[in-house]
Protein backbone atom coordinates (compact mmCIF):
# COMPACT_ATOMS: atom_id res chain seq x y z
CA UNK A 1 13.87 -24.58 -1.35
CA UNK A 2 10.33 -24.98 -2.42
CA UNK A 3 8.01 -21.54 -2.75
CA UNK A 4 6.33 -21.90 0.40
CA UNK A 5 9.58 -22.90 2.25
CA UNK A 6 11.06 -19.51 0.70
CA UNK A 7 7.72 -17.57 1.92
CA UNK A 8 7.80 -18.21 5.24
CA UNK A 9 11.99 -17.98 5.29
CA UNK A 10 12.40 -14.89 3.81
CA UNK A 11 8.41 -13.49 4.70
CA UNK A 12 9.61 -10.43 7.15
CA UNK A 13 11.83 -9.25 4.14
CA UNK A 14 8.74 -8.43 2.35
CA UNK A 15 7.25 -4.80 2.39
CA UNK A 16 3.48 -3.93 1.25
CA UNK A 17 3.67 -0.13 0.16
CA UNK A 18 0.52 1.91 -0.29
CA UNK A 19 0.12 5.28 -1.62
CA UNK A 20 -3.03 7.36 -2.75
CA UNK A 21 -2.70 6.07 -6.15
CA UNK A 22 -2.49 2.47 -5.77
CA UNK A 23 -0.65 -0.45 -3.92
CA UNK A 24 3.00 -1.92 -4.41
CA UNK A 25 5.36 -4.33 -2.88
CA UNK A 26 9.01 -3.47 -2.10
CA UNK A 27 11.73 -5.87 0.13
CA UNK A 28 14.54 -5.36 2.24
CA UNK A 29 18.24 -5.14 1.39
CA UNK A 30 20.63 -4.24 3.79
CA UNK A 31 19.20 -0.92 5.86
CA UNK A 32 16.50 -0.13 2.84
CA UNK A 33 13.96 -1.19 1.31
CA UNK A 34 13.92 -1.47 -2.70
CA UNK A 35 10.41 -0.95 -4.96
CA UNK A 36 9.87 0.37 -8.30
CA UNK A 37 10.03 3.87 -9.06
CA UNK A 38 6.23 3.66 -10.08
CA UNK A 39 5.11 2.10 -7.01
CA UNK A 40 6.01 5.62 -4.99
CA UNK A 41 3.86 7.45 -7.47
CA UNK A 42 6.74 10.73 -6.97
CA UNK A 43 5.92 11.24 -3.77
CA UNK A 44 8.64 11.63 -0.47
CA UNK A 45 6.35 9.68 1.78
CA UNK A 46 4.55 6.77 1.26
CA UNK A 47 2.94 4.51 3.49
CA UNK A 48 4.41 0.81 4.67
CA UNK A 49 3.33 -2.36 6.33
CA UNK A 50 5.32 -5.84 7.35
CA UNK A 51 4.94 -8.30 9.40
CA UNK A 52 6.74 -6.67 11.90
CA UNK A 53 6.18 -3.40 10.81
CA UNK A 54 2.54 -1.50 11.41
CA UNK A 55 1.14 0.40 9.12
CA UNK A 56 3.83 3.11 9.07
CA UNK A 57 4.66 6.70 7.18
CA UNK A 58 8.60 5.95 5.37
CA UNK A 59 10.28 8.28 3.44
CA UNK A 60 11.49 8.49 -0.35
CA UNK A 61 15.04 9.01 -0.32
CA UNK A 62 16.28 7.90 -3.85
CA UNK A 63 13.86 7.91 -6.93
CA UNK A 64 14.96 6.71 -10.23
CA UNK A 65 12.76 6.90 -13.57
CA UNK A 66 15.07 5.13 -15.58
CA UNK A 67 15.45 2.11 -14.20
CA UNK A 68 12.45 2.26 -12.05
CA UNK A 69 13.76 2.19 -8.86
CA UNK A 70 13.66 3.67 -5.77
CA UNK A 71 14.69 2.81 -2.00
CA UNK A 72 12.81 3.86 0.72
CA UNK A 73 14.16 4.20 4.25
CA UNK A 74 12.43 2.86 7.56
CA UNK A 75 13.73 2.28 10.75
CA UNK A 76 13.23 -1.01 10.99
CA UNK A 77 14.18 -4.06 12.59
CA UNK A 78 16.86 -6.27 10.86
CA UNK A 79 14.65 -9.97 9.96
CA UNK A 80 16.19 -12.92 11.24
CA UNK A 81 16.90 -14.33 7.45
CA UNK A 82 18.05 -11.07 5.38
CA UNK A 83 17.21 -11.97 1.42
CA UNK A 84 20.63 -11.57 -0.53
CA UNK A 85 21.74 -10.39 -4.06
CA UNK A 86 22.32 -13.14 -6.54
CA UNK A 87 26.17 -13.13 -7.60
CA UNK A 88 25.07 -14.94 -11.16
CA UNK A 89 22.60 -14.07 -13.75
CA UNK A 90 19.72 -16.21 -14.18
CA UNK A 91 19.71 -18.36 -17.59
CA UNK A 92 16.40 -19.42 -19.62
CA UNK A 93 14.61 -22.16 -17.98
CA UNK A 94 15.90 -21.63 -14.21
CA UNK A 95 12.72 -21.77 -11.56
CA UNK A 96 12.21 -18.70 -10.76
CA UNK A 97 9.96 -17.31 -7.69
CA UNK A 98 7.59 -13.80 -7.38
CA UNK A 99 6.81 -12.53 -3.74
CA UNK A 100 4.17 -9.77 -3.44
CA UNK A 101 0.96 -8.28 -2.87
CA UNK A 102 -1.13 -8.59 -5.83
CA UNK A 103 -4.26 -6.93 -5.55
CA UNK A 104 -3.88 -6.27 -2.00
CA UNK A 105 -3.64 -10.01 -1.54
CA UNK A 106 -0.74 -9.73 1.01
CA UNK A 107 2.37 -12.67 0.56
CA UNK A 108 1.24 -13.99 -2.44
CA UNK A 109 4.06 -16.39 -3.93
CA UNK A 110 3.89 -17.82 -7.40
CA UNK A 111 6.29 -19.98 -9.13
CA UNK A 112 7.81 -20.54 -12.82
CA UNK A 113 10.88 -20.16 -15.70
CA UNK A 114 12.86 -17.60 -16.88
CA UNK A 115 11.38 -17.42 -20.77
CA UNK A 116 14.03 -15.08 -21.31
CA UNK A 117 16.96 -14.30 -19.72
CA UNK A 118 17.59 -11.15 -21.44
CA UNK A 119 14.87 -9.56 -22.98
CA UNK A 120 15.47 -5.91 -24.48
CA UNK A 121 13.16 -3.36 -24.23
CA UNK A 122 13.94 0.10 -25.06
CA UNK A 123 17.74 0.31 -23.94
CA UNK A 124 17.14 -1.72 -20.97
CA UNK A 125 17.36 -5.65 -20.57
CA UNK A 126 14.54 -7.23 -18.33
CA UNK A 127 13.97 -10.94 -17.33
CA UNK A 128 10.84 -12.62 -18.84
CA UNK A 129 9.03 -14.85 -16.79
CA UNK A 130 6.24 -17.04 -16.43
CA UNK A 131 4.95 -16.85 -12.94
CA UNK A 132 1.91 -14.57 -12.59
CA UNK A 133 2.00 -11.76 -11.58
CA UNK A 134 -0.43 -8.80 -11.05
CA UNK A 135 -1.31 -5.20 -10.15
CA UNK A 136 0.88 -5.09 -6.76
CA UNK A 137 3.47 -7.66 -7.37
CA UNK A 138 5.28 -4.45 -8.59
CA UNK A 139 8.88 -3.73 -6.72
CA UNK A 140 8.70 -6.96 -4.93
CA UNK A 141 11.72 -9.55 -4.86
CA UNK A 142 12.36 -12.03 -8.31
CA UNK A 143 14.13 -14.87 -6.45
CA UNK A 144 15.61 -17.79 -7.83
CA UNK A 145 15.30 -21.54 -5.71
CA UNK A 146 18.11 -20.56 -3.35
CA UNK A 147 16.34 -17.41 -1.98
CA UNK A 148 18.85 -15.02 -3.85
CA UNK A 149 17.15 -12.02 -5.37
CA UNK A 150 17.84 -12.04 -9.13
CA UNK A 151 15.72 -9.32 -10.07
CA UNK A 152 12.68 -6.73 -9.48
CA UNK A 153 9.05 -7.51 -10.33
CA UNK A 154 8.59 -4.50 -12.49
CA UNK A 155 5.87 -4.35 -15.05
CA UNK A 156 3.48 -6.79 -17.09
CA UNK A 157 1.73 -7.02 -20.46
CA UNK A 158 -1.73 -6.53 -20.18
CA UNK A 159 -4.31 -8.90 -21.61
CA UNK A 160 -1.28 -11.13 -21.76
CA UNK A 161 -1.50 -14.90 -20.22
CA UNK A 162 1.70 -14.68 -17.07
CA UNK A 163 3.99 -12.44 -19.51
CA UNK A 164 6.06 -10.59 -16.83
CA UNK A 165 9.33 -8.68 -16.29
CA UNK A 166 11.86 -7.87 -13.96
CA UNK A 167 14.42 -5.69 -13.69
CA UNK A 168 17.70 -7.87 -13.35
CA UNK A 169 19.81 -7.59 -10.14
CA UNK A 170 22.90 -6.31 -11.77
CA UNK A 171 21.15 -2.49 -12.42
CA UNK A 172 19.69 -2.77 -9.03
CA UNK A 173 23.64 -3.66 -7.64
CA UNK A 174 24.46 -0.35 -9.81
CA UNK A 175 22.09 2.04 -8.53
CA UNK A 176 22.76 0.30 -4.63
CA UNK A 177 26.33 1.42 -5.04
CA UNK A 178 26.22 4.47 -7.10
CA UNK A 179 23.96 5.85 -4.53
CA UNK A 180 25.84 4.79 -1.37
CA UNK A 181 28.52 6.03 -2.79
CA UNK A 182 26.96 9.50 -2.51
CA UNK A 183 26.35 8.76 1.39
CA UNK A 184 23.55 11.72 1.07
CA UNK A 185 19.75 11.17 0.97
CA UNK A 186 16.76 12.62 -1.51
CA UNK A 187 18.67 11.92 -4.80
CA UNK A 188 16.76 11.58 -8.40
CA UNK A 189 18.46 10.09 -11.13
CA UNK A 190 18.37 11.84 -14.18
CA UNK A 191 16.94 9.55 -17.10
CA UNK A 192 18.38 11.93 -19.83
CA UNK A 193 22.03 11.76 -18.41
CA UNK A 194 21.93 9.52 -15.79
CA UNK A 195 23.20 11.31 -13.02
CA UNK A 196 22.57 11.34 -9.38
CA UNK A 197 20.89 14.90 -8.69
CA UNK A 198 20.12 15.96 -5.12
CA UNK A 199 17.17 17.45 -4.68
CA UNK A 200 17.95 20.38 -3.24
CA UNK A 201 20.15 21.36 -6.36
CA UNK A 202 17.35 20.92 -8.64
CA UNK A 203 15.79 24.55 -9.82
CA UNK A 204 12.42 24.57 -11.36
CA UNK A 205 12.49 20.91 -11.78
CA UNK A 206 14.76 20.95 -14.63
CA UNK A 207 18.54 18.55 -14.13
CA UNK A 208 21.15 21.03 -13.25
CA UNK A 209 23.69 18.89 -15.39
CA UNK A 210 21.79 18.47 -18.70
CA UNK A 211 18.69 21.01 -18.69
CA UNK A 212 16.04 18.02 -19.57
CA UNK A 213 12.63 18.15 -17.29
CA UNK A 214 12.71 16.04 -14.35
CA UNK A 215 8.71 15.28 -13.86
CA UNK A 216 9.70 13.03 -10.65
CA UNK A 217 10.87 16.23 -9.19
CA UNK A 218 8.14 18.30 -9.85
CA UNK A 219 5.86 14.98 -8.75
CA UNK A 220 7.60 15.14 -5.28
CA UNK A 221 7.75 19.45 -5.02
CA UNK A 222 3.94 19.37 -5.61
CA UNK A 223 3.22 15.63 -3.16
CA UNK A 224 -0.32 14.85 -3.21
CA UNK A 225 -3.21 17.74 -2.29
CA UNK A 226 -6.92 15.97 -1.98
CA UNK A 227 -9.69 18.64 -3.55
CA UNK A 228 -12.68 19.12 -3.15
CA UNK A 229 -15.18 16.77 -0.72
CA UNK A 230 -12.46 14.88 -0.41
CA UNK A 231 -10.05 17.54 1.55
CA UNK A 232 -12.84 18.43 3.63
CA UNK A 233 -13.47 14.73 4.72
CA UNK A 234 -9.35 14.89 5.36
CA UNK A 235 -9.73 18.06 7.28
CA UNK A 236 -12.49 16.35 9.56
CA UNK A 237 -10.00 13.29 10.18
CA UNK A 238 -7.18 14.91 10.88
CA UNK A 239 -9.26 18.01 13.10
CA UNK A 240 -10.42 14.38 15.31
CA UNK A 241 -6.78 13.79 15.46
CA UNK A 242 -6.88 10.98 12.98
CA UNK A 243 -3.39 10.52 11.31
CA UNK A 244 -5.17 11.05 7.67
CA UNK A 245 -1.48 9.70 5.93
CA UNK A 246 -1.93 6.33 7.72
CA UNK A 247 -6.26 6.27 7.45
CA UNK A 248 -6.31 6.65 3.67
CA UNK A 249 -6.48 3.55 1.44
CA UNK A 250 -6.88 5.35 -1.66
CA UNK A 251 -7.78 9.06 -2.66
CA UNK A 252 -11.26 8.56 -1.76
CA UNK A 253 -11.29 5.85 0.90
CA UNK A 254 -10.19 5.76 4.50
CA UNK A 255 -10.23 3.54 7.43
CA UNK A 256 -10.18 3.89 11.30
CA UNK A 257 -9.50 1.47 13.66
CA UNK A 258 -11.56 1.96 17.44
CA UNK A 259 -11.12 -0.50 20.12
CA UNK A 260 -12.90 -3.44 18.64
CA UNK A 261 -14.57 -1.87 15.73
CA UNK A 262 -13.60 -0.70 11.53
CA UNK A 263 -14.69 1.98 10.45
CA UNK A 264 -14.40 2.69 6.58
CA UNK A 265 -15.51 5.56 4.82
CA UNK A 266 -15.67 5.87 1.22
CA UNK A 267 -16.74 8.76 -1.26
CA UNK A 268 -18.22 7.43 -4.31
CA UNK A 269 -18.41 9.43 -7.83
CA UNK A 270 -22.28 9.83 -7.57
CA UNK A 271 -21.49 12.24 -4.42
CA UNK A 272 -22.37 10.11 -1.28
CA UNK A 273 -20.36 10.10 1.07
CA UNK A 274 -20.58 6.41 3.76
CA UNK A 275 -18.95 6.17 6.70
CA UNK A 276 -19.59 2.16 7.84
CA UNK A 277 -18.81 0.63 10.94
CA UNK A 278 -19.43 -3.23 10.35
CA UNK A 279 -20.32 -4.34 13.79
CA UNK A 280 -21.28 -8.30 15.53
CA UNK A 281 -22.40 -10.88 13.37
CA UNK A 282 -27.00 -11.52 14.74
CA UNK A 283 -26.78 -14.50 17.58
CA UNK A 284 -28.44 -17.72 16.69
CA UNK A 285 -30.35 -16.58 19.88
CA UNK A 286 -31.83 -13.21 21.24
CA UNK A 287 -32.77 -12.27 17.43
CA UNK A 288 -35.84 -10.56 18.32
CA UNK A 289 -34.70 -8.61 21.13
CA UNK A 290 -32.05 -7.65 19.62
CA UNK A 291 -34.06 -6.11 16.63
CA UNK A 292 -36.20 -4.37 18.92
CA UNK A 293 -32.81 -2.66 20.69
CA UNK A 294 -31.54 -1.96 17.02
CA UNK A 295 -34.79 -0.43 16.21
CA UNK A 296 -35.14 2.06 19.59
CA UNK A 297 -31.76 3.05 19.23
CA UNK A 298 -32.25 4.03 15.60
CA UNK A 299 -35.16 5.91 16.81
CA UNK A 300 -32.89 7.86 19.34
CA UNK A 301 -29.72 8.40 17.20
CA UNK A 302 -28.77 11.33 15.50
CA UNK A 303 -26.53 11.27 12.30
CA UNK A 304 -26.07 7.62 12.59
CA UNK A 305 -28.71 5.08 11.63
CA UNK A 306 -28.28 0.98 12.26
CA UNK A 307 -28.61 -1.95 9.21
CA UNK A 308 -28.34 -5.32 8.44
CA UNK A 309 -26.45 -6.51 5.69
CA UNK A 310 -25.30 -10.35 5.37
CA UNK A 311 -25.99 -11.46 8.89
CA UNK A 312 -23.60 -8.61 10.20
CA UNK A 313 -24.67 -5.18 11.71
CA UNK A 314 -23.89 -2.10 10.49
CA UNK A 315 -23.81 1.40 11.98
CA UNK A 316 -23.42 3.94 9.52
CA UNK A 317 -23.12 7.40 8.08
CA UNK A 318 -24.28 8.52 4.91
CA UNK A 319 -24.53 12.59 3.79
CA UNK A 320 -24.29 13.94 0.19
CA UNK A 321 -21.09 15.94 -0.39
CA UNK A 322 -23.17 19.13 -1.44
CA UNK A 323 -24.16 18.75 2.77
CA UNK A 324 -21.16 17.91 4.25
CA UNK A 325 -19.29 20.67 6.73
CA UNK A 326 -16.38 20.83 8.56
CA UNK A 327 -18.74 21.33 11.78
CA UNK A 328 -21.72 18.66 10.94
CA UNK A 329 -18.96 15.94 10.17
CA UNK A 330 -16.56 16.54 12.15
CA UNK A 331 -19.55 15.01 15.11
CA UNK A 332 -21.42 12.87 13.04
CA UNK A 333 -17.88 10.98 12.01
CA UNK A 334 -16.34 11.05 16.28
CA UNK A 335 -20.18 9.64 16.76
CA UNK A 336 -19.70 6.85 14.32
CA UNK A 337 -16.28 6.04 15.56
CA UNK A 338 -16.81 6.14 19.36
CA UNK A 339 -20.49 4.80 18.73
CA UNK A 340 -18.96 1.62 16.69
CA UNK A 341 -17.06 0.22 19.62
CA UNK A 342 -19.46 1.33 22.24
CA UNK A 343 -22.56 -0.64 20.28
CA UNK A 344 -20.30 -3.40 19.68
CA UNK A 345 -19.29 -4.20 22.95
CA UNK A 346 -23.52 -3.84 23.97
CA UNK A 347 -24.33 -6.26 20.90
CA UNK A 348 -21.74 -8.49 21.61
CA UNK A 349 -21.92 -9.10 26.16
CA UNK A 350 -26.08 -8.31 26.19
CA UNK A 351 -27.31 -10.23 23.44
CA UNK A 352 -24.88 -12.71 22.32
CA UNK A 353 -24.14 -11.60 18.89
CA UNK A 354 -21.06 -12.85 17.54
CA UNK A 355 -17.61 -11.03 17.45
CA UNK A 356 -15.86 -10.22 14.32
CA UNK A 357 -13.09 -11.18 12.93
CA UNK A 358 -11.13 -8.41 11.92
CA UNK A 359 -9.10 -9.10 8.52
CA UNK A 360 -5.31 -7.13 8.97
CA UNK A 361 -4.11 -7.11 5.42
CA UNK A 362 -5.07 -4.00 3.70
């Protein structure tokens, strides 16, 4: 099969996983779904998204330093063409295929050879390919030309021109059945000794077995706190009954969906905080009027002010994180989110102004 062929066969099989600290892919074997260790950043939950899965909280249930692994468990619906485990190694020269989400560009497939079959680094053997691939092609599926999995996308040399590795499939077929074999859930593999250590029998984050320091335990004991502005802008989501988990693109962005409107809010190092709504693109007719209803509604708002950026309208928020409380926010943020849609609609049926379209990859 040719790449796109594969894409669009094997597409539902293909996971975007987000976490405060960055972006990853993962893919679906069996009833879980496999991703580097890195990609979960130690923590139990991260967030996922398919296409057929929303934007959904999934849990952490094996984590693995060593080999950089970990399967995450969903339930979700079994896709009509499952992707499979290669049976053979690959060789130097076979085509080779990476699926992911580099840079948040979601189903990104690139193409080329196995450099090197068996390339040793540290006391592990990876694959070396040529097909680029990026920040958030991480975890995601090596296949070969028959759609078989051969190995995971795992890491990349930087400043390098398409110098990438993956993780061949036989470790991954190890850790699959050394795990199952356990038939019990939040397990960390040890990367001193290399055993399977449930969580629960780990004391002070230190492996019961050999006494070395697990840090992926005390990663997932501690999970991620926000400090600062941006717990209190976390506190106001969540007090509007915002599931903050789902909302948060990174530590210091977050994004709310309303009816027909986005609204993004990001805290930026200098201290302002900007909640944006981007609203209708201005009608080829009506301009003027609708300037002069922009204008008299600016005059009557509170909190909220409206701007044109690009040919699109804008109703926004913006406060300095010295002025920000829990009380001020809390209805200056429900303003910006019910005002978004409710402007929006007005924009859109009164004056003509053209409806967005509103981009679903994240």
């Amino acid at each position: 099969m040719n790449t796109q062929t594969l894409l669009e066969t094997y597409i539902e099989n293909i996971i975007q996983i987000m976490t405060p600290y960055g972006s990853g892919t993962g893919f679906i074997i069996d009833d879980l779904i496999i991703t580097n260790s890195h990609v979960c950043s130690g923590l139990k939950e991260v967030v996922i998204k398919a296409e057929h899965i929303p934007r959904s909280i999934a849990r952490v249930i094996y984590d693995d330093p060593y080999y950089d692994l970990a399967f995450i468990k969903y339930d979700f619906k079994k896709p009509k063409n499952p992707l499979k485990l290669a049976q053979e190694n690959v060789e130097n020269g076979d085509t080779t295929i990476a699926i992911g989400h580099p840079y948040g560009l979601n189903y990104t497939a690139t193409e080329g050879i196995v450099s090197r079959a068996a390339r040793l680094m540290g006391d592990l053997e990876y694959i070396q390919i040529d097909a680029a691939i990026n920040p958030g092609n991480s975890g995601g599926p090596l296949l070969n030309d028959k759609g078989e999995v051969t190995g995971v996308n795992t890491f990349i040399i930087q400043n390098a021109n398409n110098l990438g590795f993956a993780l061949p499939v036989h470790y991954l077929k190890d850790a699959l059945l050394a795990f199952k074999k356990l038939a019990v859930e939040n397990i960390i593999k040890c990367p001193s000794c290399k055993n399977l250590i449930q969580e629960k029998d780990i004391k002070n984050d230190y492996c019961p077995k050999c006494g070395a320091e697990l840090e992926i335990a005390r990663l997932r004991r501690k999970g991620y706190t926000p400090i600062g502005p941006t717990k209190l802008i976390e506190d106001i989501l969540g007090s509007l009954g915002i599931n903050v988990t789902l909302a948060r693109r990174s530590q210091s962005s977050w994004r709310v969906d309303e009816g027909t409107s986005r609204i993004n809010i990001n805290y930026y190092e200098n201290g302002i905080i900007i909640g944006d709504a981007k609203l209708c693109g201005i009608p080829k007719n009506n301009i003027e009027k609708m300037y002069d209803f922009l204008l008299d509604e600016n005059n009557k708002l509170s909190y909220l002010q409206f701007s044109i950026n690009e040919n699109s309208v804008y109703l926004s928020y913006l406060v300095i994180d010295s002025s920000l409380t829990k009380e001020e926010g809390k209805i200056a943020i429900n303003k910006l989110i019910k005002d978004a849609n409710k402007y929006d609609n007005i924009l859109i049926n009164k004056y003509g102004a053209l409806r967005q379209k509103k981009d679903t990859d994240d």
